[in-house]
Protein backbone atom coordinates (compact mmCIF):
# COMPACT_ATOMS: atom_id res chain seq x y z
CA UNK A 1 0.00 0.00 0.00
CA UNK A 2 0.72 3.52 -0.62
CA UNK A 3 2.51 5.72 1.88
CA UNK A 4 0.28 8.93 2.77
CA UNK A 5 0.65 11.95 4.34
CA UNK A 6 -2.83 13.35 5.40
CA UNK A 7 -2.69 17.16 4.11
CA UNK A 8 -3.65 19.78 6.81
CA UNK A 9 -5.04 16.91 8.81
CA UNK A 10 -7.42 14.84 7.15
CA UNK A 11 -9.40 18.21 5.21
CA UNK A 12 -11.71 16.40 3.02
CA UNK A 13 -13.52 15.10 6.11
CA UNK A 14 -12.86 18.10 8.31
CA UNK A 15 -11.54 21.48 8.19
CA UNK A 16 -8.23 22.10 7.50
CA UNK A 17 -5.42 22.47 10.03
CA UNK A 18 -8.34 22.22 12.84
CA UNK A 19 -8.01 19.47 15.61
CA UNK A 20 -10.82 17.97 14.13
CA UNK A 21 -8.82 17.03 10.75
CA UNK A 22 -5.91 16.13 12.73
CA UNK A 23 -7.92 13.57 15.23
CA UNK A 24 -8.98 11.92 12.03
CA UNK A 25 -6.18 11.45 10.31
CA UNK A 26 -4.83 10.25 13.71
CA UNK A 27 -7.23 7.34 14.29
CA UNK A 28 -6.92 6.06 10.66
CA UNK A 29 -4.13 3.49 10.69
CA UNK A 30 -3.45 3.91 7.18
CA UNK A 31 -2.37 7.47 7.61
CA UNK A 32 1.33 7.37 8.13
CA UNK A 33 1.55 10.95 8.80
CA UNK A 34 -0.07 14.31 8.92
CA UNK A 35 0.81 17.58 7.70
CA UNK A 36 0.43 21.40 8.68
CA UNK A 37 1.13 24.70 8.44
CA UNK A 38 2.63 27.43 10.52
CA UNK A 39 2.54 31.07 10.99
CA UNK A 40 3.42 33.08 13.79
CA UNK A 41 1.12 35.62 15.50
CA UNK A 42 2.03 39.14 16.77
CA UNK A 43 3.04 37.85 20.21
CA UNK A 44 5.04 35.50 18.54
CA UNK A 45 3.07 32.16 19.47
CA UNK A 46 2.86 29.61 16.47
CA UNK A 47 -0.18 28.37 14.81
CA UNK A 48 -1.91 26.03 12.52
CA UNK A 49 -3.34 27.50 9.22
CA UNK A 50 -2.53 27.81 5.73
CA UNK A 51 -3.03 31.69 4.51
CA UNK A 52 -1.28 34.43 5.23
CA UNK A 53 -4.57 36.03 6.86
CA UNK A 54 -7.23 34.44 8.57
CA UNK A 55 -10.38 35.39 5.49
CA UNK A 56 -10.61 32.20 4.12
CA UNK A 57 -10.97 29.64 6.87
CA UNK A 58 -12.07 32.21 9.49
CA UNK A 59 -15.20 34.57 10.25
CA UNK A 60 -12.61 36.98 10.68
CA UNK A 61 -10.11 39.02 8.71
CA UNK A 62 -6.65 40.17 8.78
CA UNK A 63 -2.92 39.10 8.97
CA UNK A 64 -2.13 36.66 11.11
CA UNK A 65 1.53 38.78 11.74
CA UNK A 66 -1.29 41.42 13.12
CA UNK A 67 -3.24 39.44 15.32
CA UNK A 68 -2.81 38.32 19.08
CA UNK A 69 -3.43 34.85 19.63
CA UNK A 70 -6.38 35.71 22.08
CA UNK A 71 -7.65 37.40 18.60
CA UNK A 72 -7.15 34.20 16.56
CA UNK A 73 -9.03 32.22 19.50
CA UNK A 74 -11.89 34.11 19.65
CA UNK A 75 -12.14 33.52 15.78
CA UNK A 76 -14.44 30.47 14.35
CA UNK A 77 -12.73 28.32 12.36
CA UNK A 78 -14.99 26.02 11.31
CA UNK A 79 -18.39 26.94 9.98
CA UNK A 80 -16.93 27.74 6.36
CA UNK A 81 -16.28 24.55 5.97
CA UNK A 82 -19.58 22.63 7.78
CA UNK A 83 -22.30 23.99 10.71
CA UNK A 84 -21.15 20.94 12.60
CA UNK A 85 -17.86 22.60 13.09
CA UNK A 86 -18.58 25.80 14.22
CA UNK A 87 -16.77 25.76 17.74
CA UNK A 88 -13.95 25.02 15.81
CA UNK A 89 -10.96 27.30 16.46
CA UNK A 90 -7.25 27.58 14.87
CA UNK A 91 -5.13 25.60 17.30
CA UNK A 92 -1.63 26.76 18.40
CA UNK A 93 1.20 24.25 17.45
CA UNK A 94 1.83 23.45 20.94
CA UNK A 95 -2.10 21.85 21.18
CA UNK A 96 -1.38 20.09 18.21
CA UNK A 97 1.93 18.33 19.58
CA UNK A 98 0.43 17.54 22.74
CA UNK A 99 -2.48 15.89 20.50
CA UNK A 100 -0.09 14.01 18.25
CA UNK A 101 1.87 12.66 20.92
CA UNK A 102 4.73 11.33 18.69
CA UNK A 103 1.61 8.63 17.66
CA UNK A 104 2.39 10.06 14.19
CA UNK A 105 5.29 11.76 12.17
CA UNK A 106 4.39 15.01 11.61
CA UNK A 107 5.49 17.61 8.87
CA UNK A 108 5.19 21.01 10.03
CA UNK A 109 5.67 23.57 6.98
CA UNK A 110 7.13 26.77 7.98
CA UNK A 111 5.02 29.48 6.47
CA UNK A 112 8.35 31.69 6.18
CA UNK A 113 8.36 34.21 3.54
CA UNK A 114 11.18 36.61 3.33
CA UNK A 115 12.09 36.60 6.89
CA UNK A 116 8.17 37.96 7.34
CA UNK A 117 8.06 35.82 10.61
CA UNK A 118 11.11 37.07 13.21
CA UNK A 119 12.08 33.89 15.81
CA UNK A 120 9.51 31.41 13.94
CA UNK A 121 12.00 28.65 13.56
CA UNK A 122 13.25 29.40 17.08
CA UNK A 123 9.86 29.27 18.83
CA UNK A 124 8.71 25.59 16.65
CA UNK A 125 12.14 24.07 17.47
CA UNK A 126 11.84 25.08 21.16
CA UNK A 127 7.98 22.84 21.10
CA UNK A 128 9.38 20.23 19.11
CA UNK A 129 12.39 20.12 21.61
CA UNK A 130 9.85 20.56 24.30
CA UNK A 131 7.39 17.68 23.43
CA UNK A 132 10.21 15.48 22.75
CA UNK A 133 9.34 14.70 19.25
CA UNK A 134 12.46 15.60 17.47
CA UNK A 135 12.58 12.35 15.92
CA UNK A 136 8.79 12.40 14.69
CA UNK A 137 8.77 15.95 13.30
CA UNK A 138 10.06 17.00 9.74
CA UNK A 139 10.45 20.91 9.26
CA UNK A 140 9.41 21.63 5.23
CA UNK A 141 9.46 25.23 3.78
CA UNK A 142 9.06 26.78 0.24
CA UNK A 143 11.81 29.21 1.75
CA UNK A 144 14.89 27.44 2.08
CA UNK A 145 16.82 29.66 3.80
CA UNK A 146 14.12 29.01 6.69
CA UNK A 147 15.18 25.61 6.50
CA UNK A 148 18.83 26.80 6.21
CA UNK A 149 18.50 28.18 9.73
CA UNK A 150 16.48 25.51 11.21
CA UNK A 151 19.33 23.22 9.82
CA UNK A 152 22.03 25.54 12.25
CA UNK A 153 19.77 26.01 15.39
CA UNK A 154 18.73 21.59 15.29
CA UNK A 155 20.76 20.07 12.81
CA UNK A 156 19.17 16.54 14.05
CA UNK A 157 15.23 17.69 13.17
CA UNK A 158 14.64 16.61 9.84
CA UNK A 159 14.61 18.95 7.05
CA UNK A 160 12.48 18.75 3.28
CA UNK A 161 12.60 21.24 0.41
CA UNK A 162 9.02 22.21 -0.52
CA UNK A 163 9.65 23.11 -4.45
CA UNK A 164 6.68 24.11 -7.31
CA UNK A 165 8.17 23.68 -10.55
CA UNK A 166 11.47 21.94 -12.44
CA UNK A 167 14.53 24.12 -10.75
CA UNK A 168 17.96 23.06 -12.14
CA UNK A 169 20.64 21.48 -9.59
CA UNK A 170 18.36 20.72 -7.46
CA UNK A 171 20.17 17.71 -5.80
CA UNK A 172 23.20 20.49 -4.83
CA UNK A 173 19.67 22.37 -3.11
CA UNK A 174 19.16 19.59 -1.37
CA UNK A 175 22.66 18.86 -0.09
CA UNK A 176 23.13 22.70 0.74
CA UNK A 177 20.77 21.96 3.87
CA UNK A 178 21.17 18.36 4.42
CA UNK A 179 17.69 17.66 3.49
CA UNK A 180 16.27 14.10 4.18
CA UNK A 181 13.46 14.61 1.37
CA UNK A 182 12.10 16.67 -1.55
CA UNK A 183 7.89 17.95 -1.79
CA UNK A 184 7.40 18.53 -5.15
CA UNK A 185 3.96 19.14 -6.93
CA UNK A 186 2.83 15.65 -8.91
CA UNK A 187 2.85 17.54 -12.22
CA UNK A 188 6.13 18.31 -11.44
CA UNK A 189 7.44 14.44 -10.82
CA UNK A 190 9.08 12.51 -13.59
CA UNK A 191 11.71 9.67 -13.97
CA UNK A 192 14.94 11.85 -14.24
CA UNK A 193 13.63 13.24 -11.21
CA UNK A 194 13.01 10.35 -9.28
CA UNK A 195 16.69 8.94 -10.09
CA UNK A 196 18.69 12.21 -9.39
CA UNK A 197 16.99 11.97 -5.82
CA UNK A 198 17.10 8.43 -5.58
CA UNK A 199 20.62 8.34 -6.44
CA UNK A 200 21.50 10.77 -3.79
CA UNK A 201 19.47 8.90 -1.26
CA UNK A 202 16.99 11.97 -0.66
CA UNK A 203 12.94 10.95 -0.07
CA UNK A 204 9.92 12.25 -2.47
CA UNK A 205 7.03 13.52 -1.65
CA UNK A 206 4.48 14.05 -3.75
CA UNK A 207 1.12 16.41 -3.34
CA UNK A 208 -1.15 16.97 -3.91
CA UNK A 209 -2.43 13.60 -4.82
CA UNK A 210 -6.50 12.96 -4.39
CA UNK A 211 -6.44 11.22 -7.70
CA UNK A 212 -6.01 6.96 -7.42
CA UNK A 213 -5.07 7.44 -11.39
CA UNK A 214 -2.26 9.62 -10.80
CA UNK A 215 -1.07 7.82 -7.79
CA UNK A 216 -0.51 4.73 -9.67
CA UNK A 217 1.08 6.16 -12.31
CA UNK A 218 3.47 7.82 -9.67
CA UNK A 219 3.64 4.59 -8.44
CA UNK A 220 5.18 2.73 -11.28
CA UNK A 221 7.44 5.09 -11.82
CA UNK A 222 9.28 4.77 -7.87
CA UNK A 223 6.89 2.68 -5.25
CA UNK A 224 8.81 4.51 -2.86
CA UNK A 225 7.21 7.58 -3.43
CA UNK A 226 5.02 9.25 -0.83
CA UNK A 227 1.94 10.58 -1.38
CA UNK A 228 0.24 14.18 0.46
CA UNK A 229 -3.30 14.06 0.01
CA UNK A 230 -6.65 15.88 1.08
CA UNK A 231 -8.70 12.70 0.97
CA UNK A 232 -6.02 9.99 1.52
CA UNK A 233 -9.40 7.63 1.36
CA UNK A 234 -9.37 7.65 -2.25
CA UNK A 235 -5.84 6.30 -2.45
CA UNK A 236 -6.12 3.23 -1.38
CA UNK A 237 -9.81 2.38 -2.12
């Protein structure tokens, strides 16, 4: 069977990056692992949504750099997506560890864009450190040098390179940082790809995959591959 990575907890049943996606994607054994995403707030506490600002998965609106996290709490973070979730709120990183429990590896993509987020990598390192999980938690980022720093402060936390597109020497990328794996989009995934990374022992990671046609046509090309998907359901059905 496929590897899979539920992406921002198990969305298509739940919202995303909510405790409720991340419970589910917890109790289903064939989940390997679960992914989110990370911003920082104004009083520099991390937490678990995708966008920039909180107007698409929110009742609210703003930057998430602008808001306290007592602002972000007060926020619902559910109804968009169902009724049922309506007490739904954006969880902080540190309830999402303690939820986890190292039951489940967990990639945590740094939201980093141009050094927008001062002391991000600092303050998920320290929860990772402080939960224990450094061994269950991968740090991925679109922005390497966010990964190039998280590589200096906790050289022994996992690192992946979160790439869109076909960027040349990408294997000297990846060996810049000392990454254990490569993201890439599936569009983006071919066979010269698969042997420059396989040659150079690095992981791939594929997303986002909801499709059981393209995962098998991933999957004959490297069976090895591992898939992010929204409903990881329709993977191995």
């Amino acid at each position: 069977m496929e590897k899979v990575i539920a992406h921002r907890g198990w969305s298509g049943k739940a919202p995303e990056n909510t405790l409720s996606a991340i419970k589910l994607a917890l109790e289903e054994p064939k989940i390997d692992s679960i992914e989110i995403d990370v911003h920082l707030t104004k009083d520099g506490v991390p937490v678990v949504i995708h966008d920039h600002t909180v107007d698409r998965t929110t009742n609210g609106t703003g930057y998430i750099k602008d808001l306290r996290i007592d602002e972000l709490k007060a926020l619902d973070a559910g109804s968009w997506f169902s009724p049922s979730f309506a007490q739904e709120t954006i969880p902080t990183l540190e309830e999402v560890l303690k939820l986890i429990n190292r039951k489940k590896k967990l990639f945590i993509e740094l939201k980093q864009t141009a050094g927008l987020y001062k002391g991000l990598e600092e303050q998920v390192i320290h929860l990772i450190k402080k939960y224990g999980a450094e061994d269950h938690c991968y740090l991925i980022s679109f922005d390497h040098k966010s990964l190039q720093m998280c590589m200096k402060l906790h050289p022994n936390i996992k690192r992946t390179l979160v790439l869109l597109g076909s960027p040349l020497l990408l294997v000297n990328q990846v060996n810049e940082i000392k990454a254990s794996a490569v993201s890439r989009h599936y569009q983006y995934v071919d066979q010269e790809l698969i042997e420059s990374l396989n040659n150079n022992g690095t992981e791939i990671l594929v997303w986002t995959v909801d499709q059981k046609t393209e995962t098998e046509r991933l999957f004959t090309l490297d069976n090895r591959i591992i898939f992010t998907s929204n409903h990881p359901n329709l993977l191995w059905v």
